[in-house]
ModelCIF file with pLDDT and N, C-alpha, C, O atoms, coordinates in Angstrom:
data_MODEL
#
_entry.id   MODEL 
#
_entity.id                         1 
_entity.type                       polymer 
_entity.pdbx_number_of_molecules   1 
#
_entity_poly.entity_id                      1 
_entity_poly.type                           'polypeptide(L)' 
_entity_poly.nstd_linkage                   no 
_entity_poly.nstd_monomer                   no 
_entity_poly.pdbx_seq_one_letter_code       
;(UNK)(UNK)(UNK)(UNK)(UNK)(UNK)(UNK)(UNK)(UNK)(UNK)(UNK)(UNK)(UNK)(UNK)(UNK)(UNK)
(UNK)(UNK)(UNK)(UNK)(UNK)(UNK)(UNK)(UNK)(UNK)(UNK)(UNK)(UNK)(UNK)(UNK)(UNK)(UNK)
(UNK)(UNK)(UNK)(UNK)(UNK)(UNK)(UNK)(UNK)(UNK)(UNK)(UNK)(UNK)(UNK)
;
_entity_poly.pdbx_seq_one_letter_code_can   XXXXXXXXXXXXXXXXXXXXXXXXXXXXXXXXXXXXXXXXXXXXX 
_entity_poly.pdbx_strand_id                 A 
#
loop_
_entity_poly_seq.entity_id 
_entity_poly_seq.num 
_entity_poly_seq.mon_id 
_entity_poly_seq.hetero 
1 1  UNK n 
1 2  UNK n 
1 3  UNK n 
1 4  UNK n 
1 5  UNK n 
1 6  UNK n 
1 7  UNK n 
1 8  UNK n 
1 9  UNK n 
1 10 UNK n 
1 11 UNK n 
1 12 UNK n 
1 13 UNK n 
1 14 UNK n 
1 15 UNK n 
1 16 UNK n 
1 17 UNK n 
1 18 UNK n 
1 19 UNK n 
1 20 UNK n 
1 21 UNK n 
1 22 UNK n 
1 23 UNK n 
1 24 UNK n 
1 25 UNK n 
1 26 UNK n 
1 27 UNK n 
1 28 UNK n 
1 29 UNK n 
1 30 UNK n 
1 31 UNK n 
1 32 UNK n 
1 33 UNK n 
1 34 UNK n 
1 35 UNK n 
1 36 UNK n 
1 37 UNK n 
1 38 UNK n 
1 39 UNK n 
1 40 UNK n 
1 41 UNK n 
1 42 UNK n 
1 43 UNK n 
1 44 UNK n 
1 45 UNK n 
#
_struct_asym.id          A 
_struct_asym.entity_id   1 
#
loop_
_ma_qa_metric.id 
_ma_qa_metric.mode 
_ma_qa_metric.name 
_ma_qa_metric.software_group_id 
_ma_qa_metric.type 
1 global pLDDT . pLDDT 
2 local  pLDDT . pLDDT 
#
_ma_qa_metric_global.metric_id      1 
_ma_qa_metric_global.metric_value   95.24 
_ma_qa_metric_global.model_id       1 
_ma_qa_metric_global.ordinal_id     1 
#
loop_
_ma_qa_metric_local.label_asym_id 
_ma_qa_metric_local.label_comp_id 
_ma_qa_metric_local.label_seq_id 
_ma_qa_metric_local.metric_id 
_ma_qa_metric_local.metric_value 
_ma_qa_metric_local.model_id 
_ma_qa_metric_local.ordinal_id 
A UNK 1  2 97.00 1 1  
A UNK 2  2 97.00 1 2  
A UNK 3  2 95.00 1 3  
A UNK 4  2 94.00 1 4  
A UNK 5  2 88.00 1 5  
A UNK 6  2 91.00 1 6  
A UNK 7  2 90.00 1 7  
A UNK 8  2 84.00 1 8  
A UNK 9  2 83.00 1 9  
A UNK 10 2 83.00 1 10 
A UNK 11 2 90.00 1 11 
A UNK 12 2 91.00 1 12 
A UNK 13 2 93.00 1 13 
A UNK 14 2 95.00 1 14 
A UNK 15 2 96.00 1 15 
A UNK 16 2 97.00 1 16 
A UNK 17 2 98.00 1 17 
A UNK 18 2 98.00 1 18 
A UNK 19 2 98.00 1 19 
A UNK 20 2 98.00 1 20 
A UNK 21 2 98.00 1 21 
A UNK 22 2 98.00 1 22 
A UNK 23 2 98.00 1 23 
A UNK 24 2 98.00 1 24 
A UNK 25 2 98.00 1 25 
A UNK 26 2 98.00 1 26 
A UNK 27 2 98.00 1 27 
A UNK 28 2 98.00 1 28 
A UNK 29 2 98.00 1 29 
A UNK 30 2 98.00 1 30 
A UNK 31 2 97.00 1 31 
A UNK 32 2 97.00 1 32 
A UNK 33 2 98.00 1 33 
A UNK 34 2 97.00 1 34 
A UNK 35 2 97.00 1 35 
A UNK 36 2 97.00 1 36 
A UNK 37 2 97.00 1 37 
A UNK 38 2 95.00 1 38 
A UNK 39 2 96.00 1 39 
A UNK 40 2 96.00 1 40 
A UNK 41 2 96.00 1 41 
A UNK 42 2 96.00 1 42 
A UNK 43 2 97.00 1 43 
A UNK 44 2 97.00 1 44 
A UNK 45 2 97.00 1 45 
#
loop_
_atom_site.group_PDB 
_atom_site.id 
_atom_site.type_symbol 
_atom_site.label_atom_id 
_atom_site.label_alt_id 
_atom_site.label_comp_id 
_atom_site.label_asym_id 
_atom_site.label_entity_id 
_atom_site.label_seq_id 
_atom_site.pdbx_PDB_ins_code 
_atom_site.Cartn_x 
_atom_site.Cartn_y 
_atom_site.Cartn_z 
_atom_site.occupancy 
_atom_site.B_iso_or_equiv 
_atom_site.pdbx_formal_charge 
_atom_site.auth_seq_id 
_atom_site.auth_comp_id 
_atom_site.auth_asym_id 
_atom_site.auth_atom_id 
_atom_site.pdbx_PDB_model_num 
ATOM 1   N N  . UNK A 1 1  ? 3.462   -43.851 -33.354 1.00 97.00 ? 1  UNK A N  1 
ATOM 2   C CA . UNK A 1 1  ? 3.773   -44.052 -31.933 1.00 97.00 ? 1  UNK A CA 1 
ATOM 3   C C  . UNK A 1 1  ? 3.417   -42.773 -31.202 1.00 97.00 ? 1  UNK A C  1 
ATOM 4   O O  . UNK A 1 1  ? 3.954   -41.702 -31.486 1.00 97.00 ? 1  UNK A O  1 
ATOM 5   N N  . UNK A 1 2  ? 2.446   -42.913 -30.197 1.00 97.00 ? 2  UNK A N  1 
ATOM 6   C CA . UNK A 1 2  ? 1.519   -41.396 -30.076 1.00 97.00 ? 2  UNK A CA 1 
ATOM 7   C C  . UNK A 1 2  ? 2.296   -41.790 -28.416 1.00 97.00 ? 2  UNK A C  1 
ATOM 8   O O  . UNK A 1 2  ? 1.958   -42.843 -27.874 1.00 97.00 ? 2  UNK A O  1 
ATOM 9   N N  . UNK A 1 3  ? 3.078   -41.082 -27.887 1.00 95.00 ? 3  UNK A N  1 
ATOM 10  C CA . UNK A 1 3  ? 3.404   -40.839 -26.416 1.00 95.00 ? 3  UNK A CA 1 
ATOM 11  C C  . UNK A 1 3  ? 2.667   -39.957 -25.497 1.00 95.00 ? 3  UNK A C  1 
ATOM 12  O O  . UNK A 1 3  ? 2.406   -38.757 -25.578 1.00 95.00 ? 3  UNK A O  1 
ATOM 13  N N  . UNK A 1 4  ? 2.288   -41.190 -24.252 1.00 94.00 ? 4  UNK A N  1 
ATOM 14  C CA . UNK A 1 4  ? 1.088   -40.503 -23.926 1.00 94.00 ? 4  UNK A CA 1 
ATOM 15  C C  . UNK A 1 4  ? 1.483   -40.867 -22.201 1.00 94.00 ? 4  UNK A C  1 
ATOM 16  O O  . UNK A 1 4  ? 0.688   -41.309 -21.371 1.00 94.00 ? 4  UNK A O  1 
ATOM 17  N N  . UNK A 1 5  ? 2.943   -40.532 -21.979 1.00 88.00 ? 5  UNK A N  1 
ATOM 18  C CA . UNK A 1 5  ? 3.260   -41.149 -20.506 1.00 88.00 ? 5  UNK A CA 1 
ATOM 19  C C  . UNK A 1 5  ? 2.590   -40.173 -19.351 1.00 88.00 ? 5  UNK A C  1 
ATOM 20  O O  . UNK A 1 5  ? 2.088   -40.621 -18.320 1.00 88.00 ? 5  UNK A O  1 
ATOM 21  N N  . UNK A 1 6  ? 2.644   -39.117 -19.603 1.00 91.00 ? 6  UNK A N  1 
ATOM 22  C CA . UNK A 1 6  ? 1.468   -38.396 -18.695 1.00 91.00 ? 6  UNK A CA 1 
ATOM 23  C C  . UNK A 1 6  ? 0.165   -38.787 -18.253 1.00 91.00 ? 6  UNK A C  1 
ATOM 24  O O  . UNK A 1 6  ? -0.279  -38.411 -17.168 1.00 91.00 ? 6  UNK A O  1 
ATOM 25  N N  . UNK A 1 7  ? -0.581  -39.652 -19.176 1.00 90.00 ? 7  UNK A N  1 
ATOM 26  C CA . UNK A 1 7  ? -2.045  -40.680 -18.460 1.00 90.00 ? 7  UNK A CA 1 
ATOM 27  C C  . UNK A 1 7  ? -1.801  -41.086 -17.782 1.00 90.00 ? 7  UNK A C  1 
ATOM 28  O O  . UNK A 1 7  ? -0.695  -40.737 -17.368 1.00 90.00 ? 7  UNK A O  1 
ATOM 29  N N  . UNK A 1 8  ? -2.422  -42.042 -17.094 1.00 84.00 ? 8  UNK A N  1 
ATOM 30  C CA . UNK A 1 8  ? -2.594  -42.994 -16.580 1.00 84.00 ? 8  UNK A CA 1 
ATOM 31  C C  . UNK A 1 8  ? -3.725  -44.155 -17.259 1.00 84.00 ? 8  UNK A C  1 
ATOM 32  O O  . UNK A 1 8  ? -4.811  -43.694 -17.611 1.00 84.00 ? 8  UNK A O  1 
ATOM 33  N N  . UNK A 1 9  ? -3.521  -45.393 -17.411 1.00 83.00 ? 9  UNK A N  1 
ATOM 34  C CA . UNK A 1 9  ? -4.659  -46.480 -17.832 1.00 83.00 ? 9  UNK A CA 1 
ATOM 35  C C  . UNK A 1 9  ? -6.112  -46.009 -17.771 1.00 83.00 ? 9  UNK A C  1 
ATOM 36  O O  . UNK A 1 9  ? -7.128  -46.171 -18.447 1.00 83.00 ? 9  UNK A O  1 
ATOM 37  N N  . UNK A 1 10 ? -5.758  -45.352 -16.655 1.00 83.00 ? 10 UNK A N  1 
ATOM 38  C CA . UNK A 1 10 ? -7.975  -45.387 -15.899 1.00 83.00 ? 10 UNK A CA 1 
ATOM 39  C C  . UNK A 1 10 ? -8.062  -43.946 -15.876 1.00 83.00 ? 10 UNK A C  1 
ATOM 40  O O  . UNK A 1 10 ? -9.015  -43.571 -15.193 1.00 83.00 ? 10 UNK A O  1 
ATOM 41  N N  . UNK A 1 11 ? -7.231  -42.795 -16.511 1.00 90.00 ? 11 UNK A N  1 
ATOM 42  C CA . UNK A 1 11 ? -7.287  -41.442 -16.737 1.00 90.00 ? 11 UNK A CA 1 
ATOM 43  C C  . UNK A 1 11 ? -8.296  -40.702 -17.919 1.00 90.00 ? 11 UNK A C  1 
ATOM 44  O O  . UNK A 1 11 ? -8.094  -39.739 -18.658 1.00 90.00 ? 11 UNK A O  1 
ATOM 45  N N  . UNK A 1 12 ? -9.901  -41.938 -17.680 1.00 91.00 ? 12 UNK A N  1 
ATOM 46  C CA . UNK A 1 12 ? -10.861 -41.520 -18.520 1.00 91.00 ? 12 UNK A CA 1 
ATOM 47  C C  . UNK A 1 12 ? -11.346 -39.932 -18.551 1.00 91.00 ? 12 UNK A C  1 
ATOM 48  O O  . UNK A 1 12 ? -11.854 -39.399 -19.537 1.00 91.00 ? 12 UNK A O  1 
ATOM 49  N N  . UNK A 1 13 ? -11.065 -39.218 -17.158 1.00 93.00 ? 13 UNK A N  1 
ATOM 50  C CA . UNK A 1 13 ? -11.966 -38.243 -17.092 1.00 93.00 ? 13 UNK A CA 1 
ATOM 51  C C  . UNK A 1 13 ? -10.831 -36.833 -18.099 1.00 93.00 ? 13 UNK A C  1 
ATOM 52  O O  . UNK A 1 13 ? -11.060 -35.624 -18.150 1.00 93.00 ? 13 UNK A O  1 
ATOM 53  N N  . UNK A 1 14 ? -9.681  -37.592 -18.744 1.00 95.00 ? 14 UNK A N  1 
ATOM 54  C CA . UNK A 1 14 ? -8.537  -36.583 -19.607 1.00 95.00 ? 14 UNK A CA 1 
ATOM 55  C C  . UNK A 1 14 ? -8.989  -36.778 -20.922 1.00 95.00 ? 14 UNK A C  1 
ATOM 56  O O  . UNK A 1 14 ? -8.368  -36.276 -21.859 1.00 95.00 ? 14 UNK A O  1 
ATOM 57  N N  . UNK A 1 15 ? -10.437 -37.739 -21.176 1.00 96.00 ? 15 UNK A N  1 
ATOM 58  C CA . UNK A 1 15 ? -10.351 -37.797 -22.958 1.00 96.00 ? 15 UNK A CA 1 
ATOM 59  C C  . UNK A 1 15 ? -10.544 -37.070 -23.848 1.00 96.00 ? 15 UNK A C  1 
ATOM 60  O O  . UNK A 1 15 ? -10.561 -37.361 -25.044 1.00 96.00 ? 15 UNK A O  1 
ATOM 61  N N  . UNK A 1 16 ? -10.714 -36.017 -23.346 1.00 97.00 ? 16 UNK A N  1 
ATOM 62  C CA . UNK A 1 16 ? -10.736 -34.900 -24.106 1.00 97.00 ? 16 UNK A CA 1 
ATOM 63  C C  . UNK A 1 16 ? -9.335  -34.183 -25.265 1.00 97.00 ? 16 UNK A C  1 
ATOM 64  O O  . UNK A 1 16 ? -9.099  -33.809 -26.414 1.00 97.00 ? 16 UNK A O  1 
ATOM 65  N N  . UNK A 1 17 ? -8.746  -34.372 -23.899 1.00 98.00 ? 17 UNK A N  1 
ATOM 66  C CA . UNK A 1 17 ? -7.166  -34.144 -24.142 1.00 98.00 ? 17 UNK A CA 1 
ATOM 67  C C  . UNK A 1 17 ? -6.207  -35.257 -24.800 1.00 98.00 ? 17 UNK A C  1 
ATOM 68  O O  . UNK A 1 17 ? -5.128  -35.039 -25.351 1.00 98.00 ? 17 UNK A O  1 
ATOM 69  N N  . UNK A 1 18 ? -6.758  -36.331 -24.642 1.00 98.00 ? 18 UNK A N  1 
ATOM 70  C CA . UNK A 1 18 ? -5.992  -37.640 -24.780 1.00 98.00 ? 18 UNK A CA 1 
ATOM 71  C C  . UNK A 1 18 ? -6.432  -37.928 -26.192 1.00 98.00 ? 18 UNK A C  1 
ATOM 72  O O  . UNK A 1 18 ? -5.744  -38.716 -26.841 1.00 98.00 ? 18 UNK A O  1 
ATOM 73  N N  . UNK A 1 19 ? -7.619  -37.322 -26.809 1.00 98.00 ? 19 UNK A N  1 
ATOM 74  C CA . UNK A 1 19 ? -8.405  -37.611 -28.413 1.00 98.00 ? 19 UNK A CA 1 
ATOM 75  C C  . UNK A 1 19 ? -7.667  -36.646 -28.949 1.00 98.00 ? 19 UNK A C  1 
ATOM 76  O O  . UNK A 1 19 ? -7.376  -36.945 -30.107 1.00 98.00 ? 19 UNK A O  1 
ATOM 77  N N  . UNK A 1 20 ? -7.120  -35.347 -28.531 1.00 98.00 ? 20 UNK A N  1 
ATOM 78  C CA . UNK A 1 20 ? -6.908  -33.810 -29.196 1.00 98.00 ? 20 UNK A CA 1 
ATOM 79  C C  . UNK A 1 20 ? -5.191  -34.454 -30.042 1.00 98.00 ? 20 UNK A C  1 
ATOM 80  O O  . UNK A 1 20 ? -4.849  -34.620 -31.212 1.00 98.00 ? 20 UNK A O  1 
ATOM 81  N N  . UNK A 1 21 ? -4.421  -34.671 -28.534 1.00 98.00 ? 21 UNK A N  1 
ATOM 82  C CA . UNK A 1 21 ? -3.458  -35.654 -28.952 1.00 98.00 ? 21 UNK A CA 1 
ATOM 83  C C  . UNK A 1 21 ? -3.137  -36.440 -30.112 1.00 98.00 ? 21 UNK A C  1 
ATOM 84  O O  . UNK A 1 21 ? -2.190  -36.261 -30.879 1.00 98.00 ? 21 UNK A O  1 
ATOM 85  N N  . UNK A 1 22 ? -4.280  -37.589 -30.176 1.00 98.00 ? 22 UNK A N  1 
ATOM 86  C CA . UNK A 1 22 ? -3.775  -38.323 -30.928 1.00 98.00 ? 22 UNK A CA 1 
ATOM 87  C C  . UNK A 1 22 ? -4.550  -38.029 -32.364 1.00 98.00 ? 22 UNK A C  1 
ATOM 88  O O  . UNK A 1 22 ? -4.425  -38.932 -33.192 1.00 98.00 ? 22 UNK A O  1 
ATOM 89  N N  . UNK A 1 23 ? -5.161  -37.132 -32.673 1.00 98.00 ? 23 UNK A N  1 
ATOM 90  C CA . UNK A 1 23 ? -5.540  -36.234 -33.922 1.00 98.00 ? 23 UNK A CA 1 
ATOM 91  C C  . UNK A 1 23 ? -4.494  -35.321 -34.035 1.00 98.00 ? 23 UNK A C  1 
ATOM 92  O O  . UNK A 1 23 ? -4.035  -35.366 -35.176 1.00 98.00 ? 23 UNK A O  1 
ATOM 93  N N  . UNK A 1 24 ? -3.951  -34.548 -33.355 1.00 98.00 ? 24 UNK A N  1 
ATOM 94  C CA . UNK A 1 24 ? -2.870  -33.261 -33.910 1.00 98.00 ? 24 UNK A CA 1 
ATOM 95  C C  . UNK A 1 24 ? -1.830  -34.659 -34.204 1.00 98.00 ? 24 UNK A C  1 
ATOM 96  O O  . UNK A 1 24 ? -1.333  -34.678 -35.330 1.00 98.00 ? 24 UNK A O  1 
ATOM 97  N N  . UNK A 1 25 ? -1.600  -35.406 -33.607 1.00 98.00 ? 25 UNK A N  1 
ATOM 98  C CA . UNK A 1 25 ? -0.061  -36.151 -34.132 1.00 98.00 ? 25 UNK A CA 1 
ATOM 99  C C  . UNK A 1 25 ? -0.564  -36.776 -35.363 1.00 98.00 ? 25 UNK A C  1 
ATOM 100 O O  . UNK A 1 25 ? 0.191   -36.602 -36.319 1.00 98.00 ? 25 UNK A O  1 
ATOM 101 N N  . UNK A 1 26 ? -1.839  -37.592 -35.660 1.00 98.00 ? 26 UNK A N  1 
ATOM 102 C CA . UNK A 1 26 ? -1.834  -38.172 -37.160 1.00 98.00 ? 26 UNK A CA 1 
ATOM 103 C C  . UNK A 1 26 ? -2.115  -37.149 -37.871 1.00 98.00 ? 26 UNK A C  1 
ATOM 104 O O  . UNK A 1 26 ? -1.658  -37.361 -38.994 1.00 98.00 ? 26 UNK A O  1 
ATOM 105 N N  . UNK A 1 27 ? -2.698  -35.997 -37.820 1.00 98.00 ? 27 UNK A N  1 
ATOM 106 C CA . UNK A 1 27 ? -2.456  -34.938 -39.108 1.00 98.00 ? 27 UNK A CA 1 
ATOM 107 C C  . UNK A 1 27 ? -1.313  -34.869 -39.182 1.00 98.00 ? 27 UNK A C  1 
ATOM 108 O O  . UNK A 1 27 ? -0.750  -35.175 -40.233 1.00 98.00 ? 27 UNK A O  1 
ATOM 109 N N  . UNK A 1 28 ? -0.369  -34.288 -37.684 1.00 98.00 ? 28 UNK A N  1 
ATOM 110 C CA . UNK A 1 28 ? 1.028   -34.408 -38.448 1.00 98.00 ? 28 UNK A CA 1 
ATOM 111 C C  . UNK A 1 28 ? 2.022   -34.871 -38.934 1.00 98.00 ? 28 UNK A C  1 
ATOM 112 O O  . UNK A 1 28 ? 3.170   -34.449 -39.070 1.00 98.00 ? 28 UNK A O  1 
ATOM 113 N N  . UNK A 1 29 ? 1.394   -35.997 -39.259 1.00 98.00 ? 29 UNK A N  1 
ATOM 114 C CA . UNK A 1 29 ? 1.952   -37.254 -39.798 1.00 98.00 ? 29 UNK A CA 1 
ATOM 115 C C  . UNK A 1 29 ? 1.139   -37.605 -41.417 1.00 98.00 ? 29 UNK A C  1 
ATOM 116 O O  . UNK A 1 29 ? 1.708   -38.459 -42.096 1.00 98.00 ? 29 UNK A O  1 
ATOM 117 N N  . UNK A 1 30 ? -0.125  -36.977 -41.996 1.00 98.00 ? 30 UNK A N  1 
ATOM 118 C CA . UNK A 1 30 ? -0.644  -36.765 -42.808 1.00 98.00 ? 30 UNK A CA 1 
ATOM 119 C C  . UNK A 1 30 ? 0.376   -37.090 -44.154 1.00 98.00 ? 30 UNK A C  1 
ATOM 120 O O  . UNK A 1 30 ? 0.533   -38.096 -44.845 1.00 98.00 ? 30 UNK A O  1 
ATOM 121 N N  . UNK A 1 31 ? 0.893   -35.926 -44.166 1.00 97.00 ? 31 UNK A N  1 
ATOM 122 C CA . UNK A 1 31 ? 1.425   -36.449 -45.557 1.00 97.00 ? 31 UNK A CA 1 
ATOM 123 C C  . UNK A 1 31 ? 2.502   -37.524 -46.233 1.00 97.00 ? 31 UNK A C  1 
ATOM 124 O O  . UNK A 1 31 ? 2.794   -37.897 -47.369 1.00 97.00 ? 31 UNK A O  1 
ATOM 125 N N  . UNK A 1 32 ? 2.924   -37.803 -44.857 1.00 97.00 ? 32 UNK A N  1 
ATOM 126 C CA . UNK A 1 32 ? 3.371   -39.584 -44.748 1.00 97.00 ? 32 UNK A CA 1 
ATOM 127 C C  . UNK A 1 32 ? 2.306   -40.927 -45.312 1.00 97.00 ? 32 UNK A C  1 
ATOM 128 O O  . UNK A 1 32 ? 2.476   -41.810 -46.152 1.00 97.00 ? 32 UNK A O  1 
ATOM 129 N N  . UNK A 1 33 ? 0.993   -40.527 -44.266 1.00 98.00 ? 33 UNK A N  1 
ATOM 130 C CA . UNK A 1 33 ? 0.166   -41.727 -44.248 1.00 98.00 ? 33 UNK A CA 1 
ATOM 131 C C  . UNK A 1 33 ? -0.407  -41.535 -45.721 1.00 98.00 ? 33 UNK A C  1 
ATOM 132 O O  . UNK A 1 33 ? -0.832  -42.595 -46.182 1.00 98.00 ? 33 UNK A O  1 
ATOM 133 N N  . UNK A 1 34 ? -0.521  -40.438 -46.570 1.00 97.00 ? 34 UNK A N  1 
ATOM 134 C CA . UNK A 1 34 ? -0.464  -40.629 -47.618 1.00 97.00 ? 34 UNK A CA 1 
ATOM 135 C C  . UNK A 1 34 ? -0.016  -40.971 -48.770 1.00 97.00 ? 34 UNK A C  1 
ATOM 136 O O  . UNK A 1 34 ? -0.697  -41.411 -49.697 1.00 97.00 ? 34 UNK A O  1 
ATOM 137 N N  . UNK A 1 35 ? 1.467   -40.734 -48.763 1.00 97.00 ? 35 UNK A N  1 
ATOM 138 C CA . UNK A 1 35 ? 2.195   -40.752 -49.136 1.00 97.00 ? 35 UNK A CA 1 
ATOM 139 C C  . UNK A 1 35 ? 2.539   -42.607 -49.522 1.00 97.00 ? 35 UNK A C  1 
ATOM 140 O O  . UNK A 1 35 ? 2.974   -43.042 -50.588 1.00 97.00 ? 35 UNK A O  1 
ATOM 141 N N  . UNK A 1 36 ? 2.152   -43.465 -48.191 1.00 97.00 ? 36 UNK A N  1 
ATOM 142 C CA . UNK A 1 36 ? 1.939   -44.795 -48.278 1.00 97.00 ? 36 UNK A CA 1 
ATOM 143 C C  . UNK A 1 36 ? 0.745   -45.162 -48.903 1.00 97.00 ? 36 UNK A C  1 
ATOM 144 O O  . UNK A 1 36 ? 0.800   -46.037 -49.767 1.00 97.00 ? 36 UNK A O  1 
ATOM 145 N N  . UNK A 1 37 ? -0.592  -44.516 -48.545 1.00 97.00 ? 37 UNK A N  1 
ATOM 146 C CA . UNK A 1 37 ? -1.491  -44.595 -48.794 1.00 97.00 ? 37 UNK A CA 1 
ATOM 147 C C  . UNK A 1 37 ? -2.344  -44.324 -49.647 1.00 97.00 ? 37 UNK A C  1 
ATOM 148 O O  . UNK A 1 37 ? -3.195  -43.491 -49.333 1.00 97.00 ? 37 UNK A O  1 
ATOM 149 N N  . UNK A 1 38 ? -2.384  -44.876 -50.860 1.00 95.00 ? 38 UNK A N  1 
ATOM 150 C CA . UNK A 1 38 ? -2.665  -44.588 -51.716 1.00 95.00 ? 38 UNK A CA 1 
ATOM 151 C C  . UNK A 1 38 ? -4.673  -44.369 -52.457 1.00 95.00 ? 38 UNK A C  1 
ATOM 152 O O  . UNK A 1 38 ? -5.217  -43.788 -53.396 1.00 95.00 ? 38 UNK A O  1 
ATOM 153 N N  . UNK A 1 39 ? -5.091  -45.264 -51.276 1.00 96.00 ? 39 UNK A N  1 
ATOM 154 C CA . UNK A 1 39 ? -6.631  -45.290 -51.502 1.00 96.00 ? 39 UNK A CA 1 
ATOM 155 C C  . UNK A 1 39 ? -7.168  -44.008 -50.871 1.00 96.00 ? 39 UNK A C  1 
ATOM 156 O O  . UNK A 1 39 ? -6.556  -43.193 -50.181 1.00 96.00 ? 39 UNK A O  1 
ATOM 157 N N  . UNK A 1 40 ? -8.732  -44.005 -51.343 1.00 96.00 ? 40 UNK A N  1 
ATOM 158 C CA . UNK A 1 40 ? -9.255  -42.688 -50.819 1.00 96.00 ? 40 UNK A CA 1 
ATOM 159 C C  . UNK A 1 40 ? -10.742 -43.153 -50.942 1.00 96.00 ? 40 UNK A C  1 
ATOM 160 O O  . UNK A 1 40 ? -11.190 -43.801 -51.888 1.00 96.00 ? 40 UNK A O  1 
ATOM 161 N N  . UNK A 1 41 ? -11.326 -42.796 -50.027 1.00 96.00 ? 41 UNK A N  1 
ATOM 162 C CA . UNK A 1 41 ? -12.496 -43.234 -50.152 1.00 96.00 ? 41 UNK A CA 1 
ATOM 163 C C  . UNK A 1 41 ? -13.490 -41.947 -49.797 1.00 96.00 ? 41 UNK A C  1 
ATOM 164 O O  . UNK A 1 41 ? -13.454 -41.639 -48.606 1.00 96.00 ? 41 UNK A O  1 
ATOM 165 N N  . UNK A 1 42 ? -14.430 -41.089 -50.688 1.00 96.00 ? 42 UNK A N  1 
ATOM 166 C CA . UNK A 1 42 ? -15.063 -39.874 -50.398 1.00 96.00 ? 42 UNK A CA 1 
ATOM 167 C C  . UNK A 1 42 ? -15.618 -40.245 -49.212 1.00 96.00 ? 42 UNK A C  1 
ATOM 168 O O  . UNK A 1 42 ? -15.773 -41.423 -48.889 1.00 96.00 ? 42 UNK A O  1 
ATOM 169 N N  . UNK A 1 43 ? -16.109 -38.762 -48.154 1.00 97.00 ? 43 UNK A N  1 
ATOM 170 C CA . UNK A 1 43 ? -16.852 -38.542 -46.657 1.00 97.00 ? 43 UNK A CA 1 
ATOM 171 C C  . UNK A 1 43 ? -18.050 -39.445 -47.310 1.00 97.00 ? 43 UNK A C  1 
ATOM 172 O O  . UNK A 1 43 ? -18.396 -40.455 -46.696 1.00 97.00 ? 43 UNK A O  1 
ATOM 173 N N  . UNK A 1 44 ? -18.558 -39.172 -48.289 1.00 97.00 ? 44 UNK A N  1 
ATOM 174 C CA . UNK A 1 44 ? -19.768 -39.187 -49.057 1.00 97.00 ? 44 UNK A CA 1 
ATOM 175 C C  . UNK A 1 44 ? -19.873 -40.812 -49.264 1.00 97.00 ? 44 UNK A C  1 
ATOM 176 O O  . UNK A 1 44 ? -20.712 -41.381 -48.565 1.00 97.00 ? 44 UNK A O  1 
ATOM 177 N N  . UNK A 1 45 ? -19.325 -41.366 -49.897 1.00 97.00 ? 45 UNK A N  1 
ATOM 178 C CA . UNK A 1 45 ? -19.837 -42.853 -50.236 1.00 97.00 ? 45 UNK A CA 1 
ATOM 179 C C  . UNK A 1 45 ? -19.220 -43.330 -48.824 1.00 97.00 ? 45 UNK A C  1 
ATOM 180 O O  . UNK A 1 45 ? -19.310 -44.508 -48.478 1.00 97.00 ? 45 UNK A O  1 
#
């Protein structure tokens, strides 16, 4: 659940900020989604 009440819907010209967001929160959520997640698939294949 990535909280993002500061946008707005049509607040395209923030995606910069709005992508940075929702990457720092799923890393920090990383060793959870692993933790469930058990597959892995290499960068490579």
């Amino acid at each position: 659940r990535i909280h993002l009440e500061e946008f707005s819907p049509l607040d395209f010209e923030a995606c910069r900020r709005i992508y940075k967001i929702g990457y720092d929160y799923a890393m920090s959520m990383m060793d959870s989604i692993k933790s469930r997640v058990t597959a892995r698939v290499p960068a490579e294949t």
